[in-house]
Structure formats: structure tokens, C-alpha cells
N, C-alpha and C. Protein backbone atom coordinates (compact mmCIF):
# COMPACT_ATOMS: atom_id res chain seq x y z
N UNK A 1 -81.72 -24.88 -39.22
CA UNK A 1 -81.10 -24.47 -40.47
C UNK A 1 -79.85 -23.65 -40.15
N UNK A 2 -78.77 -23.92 -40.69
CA UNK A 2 -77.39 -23.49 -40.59
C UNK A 2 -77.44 -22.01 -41.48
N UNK A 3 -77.95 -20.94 -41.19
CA UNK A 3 -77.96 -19.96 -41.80
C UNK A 3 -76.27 -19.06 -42.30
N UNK A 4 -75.03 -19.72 -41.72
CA UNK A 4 -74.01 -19.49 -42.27
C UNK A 4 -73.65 -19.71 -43.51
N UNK A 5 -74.46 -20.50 -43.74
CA UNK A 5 -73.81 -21.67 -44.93
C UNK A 5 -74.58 -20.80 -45.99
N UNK A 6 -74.86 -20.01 -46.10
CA UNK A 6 -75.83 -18.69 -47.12
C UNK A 6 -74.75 -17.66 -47.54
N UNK A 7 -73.41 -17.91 -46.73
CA UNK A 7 -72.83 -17.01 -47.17
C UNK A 7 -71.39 -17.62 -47.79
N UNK A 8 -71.08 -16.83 -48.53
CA UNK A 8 -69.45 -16.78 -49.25
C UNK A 8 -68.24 -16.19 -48.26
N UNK A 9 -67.34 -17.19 -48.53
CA UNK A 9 -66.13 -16.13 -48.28
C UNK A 9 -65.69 -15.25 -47.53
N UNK A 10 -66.36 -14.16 -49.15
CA UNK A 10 -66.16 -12.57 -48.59
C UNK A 10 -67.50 -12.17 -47.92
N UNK A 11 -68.20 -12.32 -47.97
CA UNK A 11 -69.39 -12.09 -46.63
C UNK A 11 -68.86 -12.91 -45.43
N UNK A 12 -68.48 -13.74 -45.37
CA UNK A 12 -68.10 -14.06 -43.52
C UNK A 12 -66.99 -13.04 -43.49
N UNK A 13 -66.42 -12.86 -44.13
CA UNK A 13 -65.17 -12.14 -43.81
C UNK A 13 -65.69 -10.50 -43.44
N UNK A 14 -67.27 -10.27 -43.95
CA UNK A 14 -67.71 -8.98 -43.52
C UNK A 14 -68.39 -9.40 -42.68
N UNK A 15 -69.15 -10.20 -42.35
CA UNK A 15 -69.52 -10.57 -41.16
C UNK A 15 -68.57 -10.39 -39.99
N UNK A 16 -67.79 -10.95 -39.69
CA UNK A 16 -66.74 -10.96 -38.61
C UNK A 16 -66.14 -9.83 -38.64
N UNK A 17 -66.12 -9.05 -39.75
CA UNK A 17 -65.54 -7.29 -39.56
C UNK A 17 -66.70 -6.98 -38.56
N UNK A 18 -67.86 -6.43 -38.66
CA UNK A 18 -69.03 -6.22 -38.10
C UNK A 18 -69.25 -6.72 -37.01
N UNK A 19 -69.14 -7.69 -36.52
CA UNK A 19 -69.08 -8.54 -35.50
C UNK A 19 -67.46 -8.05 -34.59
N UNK A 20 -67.17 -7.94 -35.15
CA UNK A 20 -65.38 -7.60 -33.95
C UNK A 20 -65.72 -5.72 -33.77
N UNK A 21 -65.83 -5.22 -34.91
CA UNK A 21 -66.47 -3.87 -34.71
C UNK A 21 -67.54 -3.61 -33.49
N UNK A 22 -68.79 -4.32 -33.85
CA UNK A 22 -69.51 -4.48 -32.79
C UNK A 22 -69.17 -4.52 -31.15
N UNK A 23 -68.62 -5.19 -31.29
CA UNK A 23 -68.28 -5.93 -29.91
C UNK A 23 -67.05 -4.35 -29.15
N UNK A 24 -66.34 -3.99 -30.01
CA UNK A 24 -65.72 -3.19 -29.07
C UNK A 24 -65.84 -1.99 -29.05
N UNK A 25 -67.53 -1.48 -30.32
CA UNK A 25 -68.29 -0.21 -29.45
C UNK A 25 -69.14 -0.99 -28.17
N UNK A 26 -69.33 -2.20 -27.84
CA UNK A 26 -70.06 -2.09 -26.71
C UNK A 26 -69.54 -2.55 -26.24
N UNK A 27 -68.11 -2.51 -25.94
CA UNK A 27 -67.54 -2.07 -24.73
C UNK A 27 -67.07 -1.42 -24.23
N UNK A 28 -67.25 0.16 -25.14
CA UNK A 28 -66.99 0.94 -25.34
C UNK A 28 -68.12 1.55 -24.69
N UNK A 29 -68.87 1.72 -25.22
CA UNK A 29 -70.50 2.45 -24.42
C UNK A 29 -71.48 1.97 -24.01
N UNK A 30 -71.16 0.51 -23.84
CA UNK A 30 -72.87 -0.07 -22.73
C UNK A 30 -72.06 -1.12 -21.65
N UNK A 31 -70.31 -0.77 -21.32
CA UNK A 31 -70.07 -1.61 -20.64
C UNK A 31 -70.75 -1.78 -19.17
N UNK A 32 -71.51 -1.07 -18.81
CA UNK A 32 -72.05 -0.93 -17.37
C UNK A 32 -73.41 -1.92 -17.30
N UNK A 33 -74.03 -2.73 -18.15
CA UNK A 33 -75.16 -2.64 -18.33
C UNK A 33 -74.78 -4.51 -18.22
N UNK A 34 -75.38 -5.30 -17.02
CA UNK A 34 -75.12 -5.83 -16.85
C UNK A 34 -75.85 -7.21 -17.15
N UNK A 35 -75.40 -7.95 -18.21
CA UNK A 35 -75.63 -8.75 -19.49
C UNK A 35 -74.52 -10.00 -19.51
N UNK A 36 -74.61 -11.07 -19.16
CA UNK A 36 -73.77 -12.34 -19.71
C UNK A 36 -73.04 -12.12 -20.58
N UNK A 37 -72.05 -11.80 -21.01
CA UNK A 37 -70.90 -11.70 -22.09
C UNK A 37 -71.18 -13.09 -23.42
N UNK A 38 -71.80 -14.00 -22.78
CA UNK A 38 -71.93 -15.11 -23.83
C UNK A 38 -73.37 -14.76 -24.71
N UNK A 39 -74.17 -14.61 -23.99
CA UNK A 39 -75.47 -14.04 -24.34
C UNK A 39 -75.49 -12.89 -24.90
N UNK A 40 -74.60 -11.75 -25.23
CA UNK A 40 -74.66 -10.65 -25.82
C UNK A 40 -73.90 -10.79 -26.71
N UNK A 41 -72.99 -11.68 -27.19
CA UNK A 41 -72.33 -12.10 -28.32
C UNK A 41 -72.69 -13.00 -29.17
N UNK A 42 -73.47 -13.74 -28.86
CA UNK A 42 -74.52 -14.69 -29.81
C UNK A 42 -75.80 -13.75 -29.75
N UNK A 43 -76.05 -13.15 -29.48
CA UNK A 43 -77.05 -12.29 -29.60
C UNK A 43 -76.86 -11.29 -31.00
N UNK A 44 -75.76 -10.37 -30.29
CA UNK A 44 -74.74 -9.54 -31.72
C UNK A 44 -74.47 -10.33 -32.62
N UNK A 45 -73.94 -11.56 -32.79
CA UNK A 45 -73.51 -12.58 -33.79
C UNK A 45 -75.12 -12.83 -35.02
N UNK A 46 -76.29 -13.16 -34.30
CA UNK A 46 -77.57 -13.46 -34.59
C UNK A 46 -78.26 -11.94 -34.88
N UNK A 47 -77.70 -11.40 -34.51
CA UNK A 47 -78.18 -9.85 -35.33
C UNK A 47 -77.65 -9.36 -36.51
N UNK A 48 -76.61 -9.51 -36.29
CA UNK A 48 -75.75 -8.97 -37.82
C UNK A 48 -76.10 -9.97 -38.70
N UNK A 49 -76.11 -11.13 -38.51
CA UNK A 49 -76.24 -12.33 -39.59
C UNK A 49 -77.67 -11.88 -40.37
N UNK A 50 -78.67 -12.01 -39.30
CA UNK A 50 -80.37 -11.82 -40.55
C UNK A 50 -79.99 -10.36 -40.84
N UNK A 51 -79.56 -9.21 -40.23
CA UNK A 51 -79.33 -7.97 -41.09
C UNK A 51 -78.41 -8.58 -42.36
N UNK A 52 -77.66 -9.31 -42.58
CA UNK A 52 -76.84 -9.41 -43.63
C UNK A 52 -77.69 -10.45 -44.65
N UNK A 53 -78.72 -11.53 -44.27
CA UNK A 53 -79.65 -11.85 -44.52
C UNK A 53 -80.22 -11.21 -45.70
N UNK A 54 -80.68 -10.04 -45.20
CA UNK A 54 -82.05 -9.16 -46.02
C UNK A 54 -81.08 -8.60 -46.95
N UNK A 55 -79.98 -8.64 -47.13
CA UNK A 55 -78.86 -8.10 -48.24
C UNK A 55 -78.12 -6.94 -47.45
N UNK A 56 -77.64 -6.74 -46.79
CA UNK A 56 -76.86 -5.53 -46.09
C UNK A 56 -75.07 -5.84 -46.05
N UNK A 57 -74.67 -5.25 -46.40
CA UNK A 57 -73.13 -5.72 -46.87
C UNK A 57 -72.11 -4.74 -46.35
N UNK A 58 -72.66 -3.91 -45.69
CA UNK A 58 -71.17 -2.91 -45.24
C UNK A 58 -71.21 -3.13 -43.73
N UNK A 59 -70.24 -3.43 -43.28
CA UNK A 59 -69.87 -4.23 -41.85
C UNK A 59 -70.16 -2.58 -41.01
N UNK A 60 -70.09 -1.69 -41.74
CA UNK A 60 -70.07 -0.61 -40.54
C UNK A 60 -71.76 -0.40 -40.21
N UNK A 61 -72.47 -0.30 -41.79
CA UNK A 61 -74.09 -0.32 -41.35
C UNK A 61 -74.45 -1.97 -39.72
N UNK A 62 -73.86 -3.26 -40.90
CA UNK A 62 -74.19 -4.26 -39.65
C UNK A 62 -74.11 -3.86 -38.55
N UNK A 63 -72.92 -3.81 -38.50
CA UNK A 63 -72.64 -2.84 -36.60
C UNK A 63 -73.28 -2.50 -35.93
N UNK A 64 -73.53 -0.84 -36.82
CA UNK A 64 -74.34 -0.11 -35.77
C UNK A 64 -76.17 -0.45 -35.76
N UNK A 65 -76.48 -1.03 -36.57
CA UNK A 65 -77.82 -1.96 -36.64
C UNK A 65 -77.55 -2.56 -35.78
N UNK A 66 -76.91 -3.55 -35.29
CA UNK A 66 -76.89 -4.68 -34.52
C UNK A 66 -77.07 -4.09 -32.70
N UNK A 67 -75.95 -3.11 -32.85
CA UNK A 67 -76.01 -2.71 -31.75
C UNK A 67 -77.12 -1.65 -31.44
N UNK A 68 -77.91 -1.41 -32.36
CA UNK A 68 -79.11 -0.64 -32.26
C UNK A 68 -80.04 -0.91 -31.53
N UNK A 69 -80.40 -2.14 -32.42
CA UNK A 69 -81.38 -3.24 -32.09
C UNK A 69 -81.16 -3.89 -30.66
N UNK A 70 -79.77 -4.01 -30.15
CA UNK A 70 -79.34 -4.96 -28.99
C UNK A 70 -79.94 -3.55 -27.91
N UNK A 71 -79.33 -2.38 -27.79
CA UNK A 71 -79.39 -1.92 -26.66
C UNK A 71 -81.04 -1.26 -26.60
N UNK A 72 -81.81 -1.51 -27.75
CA UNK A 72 -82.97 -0.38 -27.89
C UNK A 72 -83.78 -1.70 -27.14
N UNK A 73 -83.99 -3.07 -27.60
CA UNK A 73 -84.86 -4.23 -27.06
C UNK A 73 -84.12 -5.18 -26.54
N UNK A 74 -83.06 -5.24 -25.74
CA UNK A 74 -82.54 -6.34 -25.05
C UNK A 74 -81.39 -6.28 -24.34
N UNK A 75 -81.34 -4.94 -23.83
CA UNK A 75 -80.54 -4.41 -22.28
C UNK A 75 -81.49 -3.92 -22.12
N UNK A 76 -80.82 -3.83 -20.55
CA UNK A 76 -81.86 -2.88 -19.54
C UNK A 76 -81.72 -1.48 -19.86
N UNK A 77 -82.39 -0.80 -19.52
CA UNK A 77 -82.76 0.44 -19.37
C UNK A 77 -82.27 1.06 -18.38
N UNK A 78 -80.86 2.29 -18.68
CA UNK A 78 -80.31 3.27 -17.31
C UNK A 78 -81.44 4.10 -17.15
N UNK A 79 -81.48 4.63 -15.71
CA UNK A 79 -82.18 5.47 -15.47
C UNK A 79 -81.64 6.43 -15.37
């Protein structure tokens, strides 16, 4: 199922705010953490989307949800 196709417009257009946001706090603060660049962007991409899913609409909440979720269950762990 093409779960894009759920949205309008102006939701991709907050999507991809959220999504470009995303992407350059973590490279900003988890650049060390060593993760496939393709795999952590379809990852972030597939996070923000079902958060926007359940009704969530401000690209800055998506964000930092997304990147919540990414570094709390799916990076490694600094010691």
C-alpha cells in the first residue's frame, strides 16, 4: 500500500519540511554513529510518514519524533 497517496499537497509539503529538518539535526548530533546513509533516510522518511499518519501536522513535532524514535531503537548505543 502506497501510504503517500493519503496525503495532500500541503501535507507532503510538511512532510518534506520535517524530513529535510530531520536529516540535518542528524547530522548535526548523531553524525558519528555509524549507519548506511540510505537506510537512515528511508528509515526517517518511514517515521515521519506513520507519525503524520496518526494526524501530527507540525513538521517540527515530526522531526524531533522521528529522530527520537530513530536514535532511542535503531542506532547503536555510545558508550
Amino acid at each position: 500500500m502506497n501510504r503517500i497517496g493519503h496525503f495532500g499537497p500541503d501535507q507532503i509539503q510538511i512532510l518534506q519540511q520535517a524530513y529535510h529538518q530531520a536529516l540535518h539535526e542528524l547530522t548535526e548530533e548523531t553524525s558519528d554513529h555509524v549507519v548506511p546513509a540510505r537506510q537512515v533516510r528511508r528509515l526517517l522518511a518511514r517515521l515521519i510518514i506513520e507519525a503524520a499518519g496518526k494526524g501530527q501536522s507540525d513538521p517540527q513535532v515530526l522531526s524531533e519524533t522521528a529522530l527520537k524514535v530513530l536514535e532511542s531503537e535503531h542506532l547503536p548505543k555510545g558508550e
